[in-house]
Protein backbone atom coordinates (compact mmCIF):
# COMPACT_ATOMS: atom_id res chain seq x y z
CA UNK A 1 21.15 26.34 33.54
CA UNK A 2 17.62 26.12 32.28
CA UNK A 3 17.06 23.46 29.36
CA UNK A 4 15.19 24.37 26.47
CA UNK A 5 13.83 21.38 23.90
CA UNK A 6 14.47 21.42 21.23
CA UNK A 7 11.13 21.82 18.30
CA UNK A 8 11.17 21.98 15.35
CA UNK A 9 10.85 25.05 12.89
CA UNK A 10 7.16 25.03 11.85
CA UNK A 11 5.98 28.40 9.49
CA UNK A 12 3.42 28.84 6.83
CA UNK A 13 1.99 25.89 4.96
CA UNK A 14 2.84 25.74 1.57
CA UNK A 15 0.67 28.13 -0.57
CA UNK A 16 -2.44 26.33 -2.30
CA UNK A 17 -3.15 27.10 -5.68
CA UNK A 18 -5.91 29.75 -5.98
CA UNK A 19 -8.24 27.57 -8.43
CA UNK A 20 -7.54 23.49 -6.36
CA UNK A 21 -6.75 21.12 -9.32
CA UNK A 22 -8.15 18.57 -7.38
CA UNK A 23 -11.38 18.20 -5.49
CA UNK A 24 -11.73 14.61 -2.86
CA UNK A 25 -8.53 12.64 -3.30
CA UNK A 26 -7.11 9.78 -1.98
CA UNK A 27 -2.75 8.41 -1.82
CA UNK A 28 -2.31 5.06 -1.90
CA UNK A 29 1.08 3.59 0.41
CA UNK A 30 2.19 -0.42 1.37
CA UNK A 31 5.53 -1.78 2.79
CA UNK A 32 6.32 -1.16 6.26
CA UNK A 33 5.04 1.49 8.70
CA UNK A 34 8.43 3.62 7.85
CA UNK A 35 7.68 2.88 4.09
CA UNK A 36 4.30 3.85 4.33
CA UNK A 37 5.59 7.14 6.04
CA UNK A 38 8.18 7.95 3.48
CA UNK A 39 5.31 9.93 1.55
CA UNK A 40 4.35 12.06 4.18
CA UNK A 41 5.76 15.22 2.12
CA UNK A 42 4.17 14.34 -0.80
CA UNK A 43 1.00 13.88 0.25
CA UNK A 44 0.94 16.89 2.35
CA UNK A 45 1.47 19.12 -1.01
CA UNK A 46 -1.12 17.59 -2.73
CA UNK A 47 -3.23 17.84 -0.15
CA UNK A 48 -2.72 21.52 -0.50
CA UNK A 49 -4.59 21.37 -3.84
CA UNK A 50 -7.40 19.76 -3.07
CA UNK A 51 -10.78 21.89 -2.40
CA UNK A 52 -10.64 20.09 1.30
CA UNK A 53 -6.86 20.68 1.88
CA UNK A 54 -7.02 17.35 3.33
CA UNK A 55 -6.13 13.90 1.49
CA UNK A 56 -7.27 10.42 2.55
CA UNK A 57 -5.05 7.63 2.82
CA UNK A 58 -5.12 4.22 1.84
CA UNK A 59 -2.78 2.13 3.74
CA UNK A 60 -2.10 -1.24 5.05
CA UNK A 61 -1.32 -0.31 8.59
CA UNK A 62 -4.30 1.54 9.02
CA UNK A 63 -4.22 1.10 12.87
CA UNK A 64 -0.71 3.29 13.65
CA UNK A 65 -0.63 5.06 10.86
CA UNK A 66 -3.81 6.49 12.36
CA UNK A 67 -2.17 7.00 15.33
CA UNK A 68 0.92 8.73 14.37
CA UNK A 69 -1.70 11.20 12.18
CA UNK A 70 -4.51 11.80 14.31
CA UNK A 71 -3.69 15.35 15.47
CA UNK A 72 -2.04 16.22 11.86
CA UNK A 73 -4.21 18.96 10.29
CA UNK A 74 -3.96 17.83 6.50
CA UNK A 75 -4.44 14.25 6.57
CA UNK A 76 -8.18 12.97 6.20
CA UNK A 77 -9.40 9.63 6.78
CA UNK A 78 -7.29 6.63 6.99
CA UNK A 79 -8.44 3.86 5.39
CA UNK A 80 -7.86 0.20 5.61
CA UNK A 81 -6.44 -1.17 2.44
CA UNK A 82 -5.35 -4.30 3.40
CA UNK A 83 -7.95 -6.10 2.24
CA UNK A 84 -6.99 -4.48 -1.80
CA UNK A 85 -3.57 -6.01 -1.84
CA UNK A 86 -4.32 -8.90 -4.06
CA UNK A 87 -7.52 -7.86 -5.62
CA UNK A 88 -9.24 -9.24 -8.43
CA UNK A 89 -12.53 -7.87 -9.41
CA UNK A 90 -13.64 -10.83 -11.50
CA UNK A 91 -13.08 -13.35 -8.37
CA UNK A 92 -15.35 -11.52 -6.07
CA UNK A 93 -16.41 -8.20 -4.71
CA UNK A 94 -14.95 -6.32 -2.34
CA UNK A 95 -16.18 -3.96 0.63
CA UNK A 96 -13.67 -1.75 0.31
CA UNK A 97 -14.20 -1.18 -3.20
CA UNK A 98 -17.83 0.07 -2.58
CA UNK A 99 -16.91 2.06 0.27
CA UNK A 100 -14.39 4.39 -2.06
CA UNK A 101 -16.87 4.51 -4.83
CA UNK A 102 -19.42 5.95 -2.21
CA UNK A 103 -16.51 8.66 -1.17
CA UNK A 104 -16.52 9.71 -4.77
CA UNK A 105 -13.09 10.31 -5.07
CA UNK A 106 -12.01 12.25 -8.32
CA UNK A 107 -8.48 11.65 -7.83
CA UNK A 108 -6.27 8.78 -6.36
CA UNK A 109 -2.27 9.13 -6.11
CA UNK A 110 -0.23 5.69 -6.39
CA UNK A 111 2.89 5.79 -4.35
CA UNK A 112 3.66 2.22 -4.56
CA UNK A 113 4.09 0.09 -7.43
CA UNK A 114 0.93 -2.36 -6.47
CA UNK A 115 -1.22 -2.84 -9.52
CA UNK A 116 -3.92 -4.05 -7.21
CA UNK A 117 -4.29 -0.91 -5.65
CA UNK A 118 -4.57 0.79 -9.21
CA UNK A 119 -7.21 -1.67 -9.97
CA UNK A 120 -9.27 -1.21 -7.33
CA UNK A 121 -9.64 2.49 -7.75
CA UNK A 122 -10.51 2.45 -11.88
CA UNK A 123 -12.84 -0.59 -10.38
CA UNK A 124 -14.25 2.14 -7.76
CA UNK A 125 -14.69 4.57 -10.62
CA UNK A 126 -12.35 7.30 -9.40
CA UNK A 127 -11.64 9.16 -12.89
CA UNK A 128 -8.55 10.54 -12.34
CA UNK A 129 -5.55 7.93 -11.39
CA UNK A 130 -2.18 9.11 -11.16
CA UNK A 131 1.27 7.10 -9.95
CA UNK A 132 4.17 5.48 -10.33
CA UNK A 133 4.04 2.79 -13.16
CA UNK A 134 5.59 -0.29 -13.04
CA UNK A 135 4.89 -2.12 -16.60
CA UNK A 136 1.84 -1.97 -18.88
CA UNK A 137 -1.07 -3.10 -17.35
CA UNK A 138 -0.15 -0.47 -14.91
CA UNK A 139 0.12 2.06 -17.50
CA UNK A 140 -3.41 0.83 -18.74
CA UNK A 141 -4.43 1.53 -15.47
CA UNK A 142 -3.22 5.05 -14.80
CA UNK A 143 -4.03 8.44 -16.68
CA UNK A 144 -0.83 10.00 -15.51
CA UNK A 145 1.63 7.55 -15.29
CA UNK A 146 5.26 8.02 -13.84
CA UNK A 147 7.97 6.22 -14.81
CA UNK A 148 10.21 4.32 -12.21
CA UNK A 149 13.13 5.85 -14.27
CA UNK A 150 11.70 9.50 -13.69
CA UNK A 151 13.13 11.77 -10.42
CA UNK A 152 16.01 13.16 -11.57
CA UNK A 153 18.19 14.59 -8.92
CA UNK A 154 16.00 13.71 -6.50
CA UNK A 155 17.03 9.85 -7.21
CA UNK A 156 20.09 9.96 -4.87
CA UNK A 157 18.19 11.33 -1.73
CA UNK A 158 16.18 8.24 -2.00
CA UNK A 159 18.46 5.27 -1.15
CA UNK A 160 17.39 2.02 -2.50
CA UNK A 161 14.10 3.01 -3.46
CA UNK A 162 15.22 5.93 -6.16
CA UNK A 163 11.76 5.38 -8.00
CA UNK A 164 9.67 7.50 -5.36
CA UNK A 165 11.67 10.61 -6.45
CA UNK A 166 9.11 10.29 -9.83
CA UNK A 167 6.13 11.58 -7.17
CA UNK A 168 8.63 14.06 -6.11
CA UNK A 169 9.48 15.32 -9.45
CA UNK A 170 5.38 14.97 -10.37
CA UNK A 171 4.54 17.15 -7.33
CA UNK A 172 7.57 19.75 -7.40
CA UNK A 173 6.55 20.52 -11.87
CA UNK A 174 2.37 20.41 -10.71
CA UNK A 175 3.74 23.88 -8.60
CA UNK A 176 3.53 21.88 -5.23
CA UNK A 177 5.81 22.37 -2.20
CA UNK A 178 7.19 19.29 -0.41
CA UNK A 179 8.76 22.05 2.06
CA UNK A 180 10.97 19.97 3.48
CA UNK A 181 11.54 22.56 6.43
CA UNK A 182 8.25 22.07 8.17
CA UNK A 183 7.56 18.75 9.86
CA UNK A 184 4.49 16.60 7.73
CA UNK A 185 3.52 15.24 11.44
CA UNK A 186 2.43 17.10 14.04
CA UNK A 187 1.68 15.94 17.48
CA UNK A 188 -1.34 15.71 20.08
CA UNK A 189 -1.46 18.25 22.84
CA UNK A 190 -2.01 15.88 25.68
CA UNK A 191 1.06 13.23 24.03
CA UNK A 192 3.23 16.30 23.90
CA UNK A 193 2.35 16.88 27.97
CA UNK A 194 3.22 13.78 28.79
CA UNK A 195 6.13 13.73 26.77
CA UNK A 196 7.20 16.60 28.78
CA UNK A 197 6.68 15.01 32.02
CA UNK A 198 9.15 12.41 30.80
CA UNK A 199 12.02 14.94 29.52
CA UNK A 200 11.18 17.48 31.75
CA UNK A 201 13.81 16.16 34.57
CA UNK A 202 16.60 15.26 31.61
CA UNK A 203 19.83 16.89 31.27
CA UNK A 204 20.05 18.11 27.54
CA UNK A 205 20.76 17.51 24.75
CA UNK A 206 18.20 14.71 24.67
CA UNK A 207 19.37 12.73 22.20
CA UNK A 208 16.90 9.88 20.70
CA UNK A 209 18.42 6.39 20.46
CA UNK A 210 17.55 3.25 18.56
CA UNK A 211 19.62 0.43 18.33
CA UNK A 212 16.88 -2.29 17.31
CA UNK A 213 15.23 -3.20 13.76
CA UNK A 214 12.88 -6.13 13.16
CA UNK A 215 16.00 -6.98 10.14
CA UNK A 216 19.07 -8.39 11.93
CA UNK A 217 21.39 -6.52 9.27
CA UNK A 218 20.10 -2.49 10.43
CA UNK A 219 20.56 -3.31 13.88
CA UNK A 220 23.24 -1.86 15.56
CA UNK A 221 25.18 -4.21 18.36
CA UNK A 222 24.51 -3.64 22.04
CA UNK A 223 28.24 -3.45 23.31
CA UNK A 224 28.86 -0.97 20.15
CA UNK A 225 26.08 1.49 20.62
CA UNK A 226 26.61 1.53 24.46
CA UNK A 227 30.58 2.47 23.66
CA UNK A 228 29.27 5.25 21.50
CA UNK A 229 26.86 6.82 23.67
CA UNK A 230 29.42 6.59 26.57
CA UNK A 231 31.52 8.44 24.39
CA UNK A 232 29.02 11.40 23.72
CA UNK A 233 27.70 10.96 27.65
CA UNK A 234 31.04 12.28 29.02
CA UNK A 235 30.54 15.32 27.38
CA UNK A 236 26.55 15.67 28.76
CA UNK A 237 23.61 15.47 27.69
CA UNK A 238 20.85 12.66 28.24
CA UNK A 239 19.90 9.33 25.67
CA UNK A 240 16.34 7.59 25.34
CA UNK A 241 15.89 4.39 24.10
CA UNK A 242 13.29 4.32 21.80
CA UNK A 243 11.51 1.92 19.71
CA UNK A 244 8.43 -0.52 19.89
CA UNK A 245 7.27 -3.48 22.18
CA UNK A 246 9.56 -6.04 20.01
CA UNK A 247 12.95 -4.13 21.14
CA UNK A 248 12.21 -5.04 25.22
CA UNK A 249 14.48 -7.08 25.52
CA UNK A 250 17.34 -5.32 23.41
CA UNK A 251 16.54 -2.80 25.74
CA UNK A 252 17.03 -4.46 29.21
CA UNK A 253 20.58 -5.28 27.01
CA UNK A 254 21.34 -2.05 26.47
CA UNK A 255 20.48 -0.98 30.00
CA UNK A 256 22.49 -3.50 31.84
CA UNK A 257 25.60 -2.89 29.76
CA UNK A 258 25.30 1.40 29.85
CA UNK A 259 25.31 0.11 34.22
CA UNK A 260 28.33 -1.69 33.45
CA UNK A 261 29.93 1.36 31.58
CA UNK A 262 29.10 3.32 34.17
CA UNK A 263 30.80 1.58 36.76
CA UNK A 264 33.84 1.56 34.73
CA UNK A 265 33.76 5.11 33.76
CA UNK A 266 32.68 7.62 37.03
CA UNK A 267 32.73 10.38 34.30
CA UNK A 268 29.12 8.72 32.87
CA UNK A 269 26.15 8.47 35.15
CA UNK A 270 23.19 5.64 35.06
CA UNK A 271 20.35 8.08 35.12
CA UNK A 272 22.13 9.54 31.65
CA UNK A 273 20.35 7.04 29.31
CA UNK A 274 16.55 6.27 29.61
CA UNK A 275 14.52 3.70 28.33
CA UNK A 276 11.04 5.18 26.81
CA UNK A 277 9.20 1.55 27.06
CA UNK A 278 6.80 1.06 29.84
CA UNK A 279 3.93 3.29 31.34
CA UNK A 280 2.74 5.80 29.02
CA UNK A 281 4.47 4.49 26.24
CA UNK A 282 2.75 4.48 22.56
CA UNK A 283 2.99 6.05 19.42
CA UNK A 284 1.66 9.48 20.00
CA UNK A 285 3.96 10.09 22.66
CA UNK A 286 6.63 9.33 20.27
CA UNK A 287 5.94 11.31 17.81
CA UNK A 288 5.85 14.53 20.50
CA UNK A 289 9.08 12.98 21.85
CA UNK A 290 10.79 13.53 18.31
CA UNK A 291 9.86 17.14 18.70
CA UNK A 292 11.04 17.95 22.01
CA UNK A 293 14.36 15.78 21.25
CA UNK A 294 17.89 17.78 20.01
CA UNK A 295 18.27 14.75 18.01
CA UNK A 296 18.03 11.05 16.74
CA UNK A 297 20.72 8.89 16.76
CA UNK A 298 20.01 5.27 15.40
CA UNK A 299 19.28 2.47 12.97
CA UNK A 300 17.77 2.92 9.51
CA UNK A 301 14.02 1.57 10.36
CA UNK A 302 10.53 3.22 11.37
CA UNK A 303 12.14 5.50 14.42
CA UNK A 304 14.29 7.29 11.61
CA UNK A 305 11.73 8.05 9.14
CA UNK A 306 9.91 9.23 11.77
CA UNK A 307 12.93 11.57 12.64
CA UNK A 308 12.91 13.11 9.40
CA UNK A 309 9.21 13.73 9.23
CA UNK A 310 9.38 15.36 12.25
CA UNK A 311 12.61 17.53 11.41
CA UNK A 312 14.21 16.23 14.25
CA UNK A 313 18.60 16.10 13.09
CA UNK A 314 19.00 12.63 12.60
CA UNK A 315 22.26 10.74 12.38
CA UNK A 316 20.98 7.66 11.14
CA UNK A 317 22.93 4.18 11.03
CA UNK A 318 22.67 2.12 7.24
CA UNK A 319 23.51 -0.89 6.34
CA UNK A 320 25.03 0.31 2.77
CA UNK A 321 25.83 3.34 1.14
CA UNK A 322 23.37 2.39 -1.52
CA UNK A 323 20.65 2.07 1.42
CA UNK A 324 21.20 6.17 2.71
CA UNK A 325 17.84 8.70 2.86
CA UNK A 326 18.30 11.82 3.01
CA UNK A 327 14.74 12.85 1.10
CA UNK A 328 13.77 15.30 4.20
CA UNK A 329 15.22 17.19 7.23
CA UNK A 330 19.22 17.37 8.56
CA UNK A 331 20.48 13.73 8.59
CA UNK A 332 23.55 12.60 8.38
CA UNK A 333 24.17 8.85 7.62
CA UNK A 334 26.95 6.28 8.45
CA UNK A 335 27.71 3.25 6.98
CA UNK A 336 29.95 0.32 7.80
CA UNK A 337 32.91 -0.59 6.96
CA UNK A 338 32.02 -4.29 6.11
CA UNK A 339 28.25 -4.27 4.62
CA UNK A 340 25.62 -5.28 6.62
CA UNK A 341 27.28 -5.69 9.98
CA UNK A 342 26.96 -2.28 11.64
CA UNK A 343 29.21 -3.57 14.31
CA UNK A 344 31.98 -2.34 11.89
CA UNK A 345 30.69 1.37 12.23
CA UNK A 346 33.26 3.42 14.62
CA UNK A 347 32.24 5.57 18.23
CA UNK A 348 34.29 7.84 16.10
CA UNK A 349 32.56 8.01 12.78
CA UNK A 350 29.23 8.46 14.76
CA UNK A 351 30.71 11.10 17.46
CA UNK A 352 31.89 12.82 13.71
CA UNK A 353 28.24 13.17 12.31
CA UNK A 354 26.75 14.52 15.18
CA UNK A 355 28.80 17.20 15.25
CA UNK A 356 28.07 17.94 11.67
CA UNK A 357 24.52 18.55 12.56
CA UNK A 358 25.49 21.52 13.93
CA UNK A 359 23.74 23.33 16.86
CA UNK A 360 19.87 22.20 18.34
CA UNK A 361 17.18 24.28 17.62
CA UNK A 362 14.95 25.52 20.53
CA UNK A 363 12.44 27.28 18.81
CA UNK A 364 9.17 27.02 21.45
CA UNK A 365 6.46 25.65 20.09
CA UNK A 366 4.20 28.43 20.53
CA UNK A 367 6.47 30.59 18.18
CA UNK A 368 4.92 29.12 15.06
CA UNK A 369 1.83 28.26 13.92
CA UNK A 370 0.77 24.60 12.31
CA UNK A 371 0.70 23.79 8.58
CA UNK A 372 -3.01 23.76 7.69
């Protein structure tokens, strides 16, 4: 039988207002490249009321984020703002600061708490400063300020960061969209061919797998994922390992043991689970990977969030309850049954969630056009 990837449900862009509110604006993001990525949704809305329909970003992993967004319609320019994360306009001046007043921003969106960043842009003269306010100075700072306590319902989808559901709550009463059925990234035609070129040979359902995170506590043990995805093997289907440069040797790990398991178990084959580092791996490709995939199956780090902004189902492994996101697409999380040691996570718990998320979607990419 044929297999058909699985991508995700694209339609319409969210509706613009007929009169923009805004006019050039820029979003401010910091923590971690999945942190950063977390506001993908709420970016994309705003950027639906500016006169552009694009939105710059300010972030401090300029270099991938530009990566991951360089074929995605709605984002603008990337810029650097590493060098605004401890500014002080009285200690010296700052490139960066010039550059933005020259863009002549009229709006700026804080989605981190950094009063740096909020003091760079009133330094840069951009009039209108919106954001999530974390003590005075910041509310000095900011003509729309949004308190950390603000979100409502939107809180609990959120995890340990429940404050980002106040730009959620912002966006969602300003008449914005953060339609969380249409992936925010979308991917580059030649990635997505080569991503083809490496599923195109794979038994489905390709399921995405990460077992590795930079923080010892969200990743998940070699001998315990390998159990699991011998477990969901038997019944079919095909598993790529998938994360960056720093989970090599995790992978070779991973490999070994799945060769093990597959000489104990002649019901399993070797060629079933694939590792995605080496030639022609990189970011882009990833991101088309995630929407040719039936699904993502893995730790709570950047390979998740990335899951979710692509729509791609995601059962995704935490190390809390208190730590769970569920702010976009299907996912499903697990938890352990000690804290912080996902070792303590069952095959059967896992095997459980994926079949809550319910049957792939194979929706052809030509069927529906980009979010502009």
């Amino acid at each position: 039988m044929a297999l058909t990837h699985r991508q995700s449900s694209v339609s319409e862009s969210p509706s613009r207002p007929s009169t923009p509110d805004f006019g050039r604006a820029i979003g401010f993001v910091a923590g971690g490249i999945g942190d950063q990525i977390y506001h993908l949704g709420q970016l994309r809305a705003l950027a639906a009321a500016c006169q552009t329909a694009t939105i710059d970003i300010a972030c401090i992993h300029p270099g991938p984020i530009s990566r991951i967004l360089a074929a995605t319609p709605w984002v603008g320019r990337v810029v650097d703002a590493r060098p605004l994360r401890r500014y002080k306009p009285w200690s010296r001046t700052s490139e960066t600061v010039t550059a933005l007043r020259h863009r002549r921003y009229d709006t700026a969106f804080f989605m981190h708490r950094s009063t740096s960043f909020k003091l760079a842009a009133r330094t840069a003269g951009i009039p209108r400063r919106i954001g999530l306010a974390d003590g005075f100075f910041d509310r000095m700072l900011l003509d729309t300020p949004l308190a950390l306590t603000d979100g409502g319902a939107r809180r609990e989808a959120w995890g340990h960061r429940p404050f980002i559901a106040a730009m959620d709550e912002y966006v969602i009463g300003s008449g914005l969209d953060l339609a969380p059925d249409i992936p925010t990234i979308i991917p580059d035609k030649n990635a997505t061919r080569d991503a083809r070129r490496l599923v195109a040979s794979l038994p489905g359902p390709i399921s995405v797998v990460n077992l590795f995170a930079v923080d010892e506590k969200r990743r998940w043990p070699v001998e315990a994922a390998i159990e699991t995805i011998r477990q969901l093997a038997v019944g079919g289907g095909s598993f790529i390992l998938n994360a960056g440069p720093d989970a090599a040797e995790a992978h070779r790990q991973a490999l070994a043991c799945w060769h093990s398991a597959c000489k104990a178990d002649k019901r399993i084959r070797p060629d079933q689970l694939v590792d995605s580092l080496g030639a022609g791996a990189g970011m882009e490709r990833d991101v088309a990977l995630y929407h040719l995939a039936d699904r993502y199956i893995g730790v709570d780090s950047f390979t998740a969030n990335l899951a979710m902004n692509c729509n791609l189902p995601a059962v995704i492994l935490f190390a809390s309850v208190g730590d769970s996101l569920s702010y976009r697409s299907v996912t499903k999380p697990v938890t352990p049954e000690q804290p912080g040691d996902l070792g303590t996570i069952s095959s059967g718990d896992v095997l459980a969630a994926v079949g809550d998320l319910g049957p792939r979607r194979t929706a052809a990419p030509e069927a529906h056009p980009l979010p502009v």
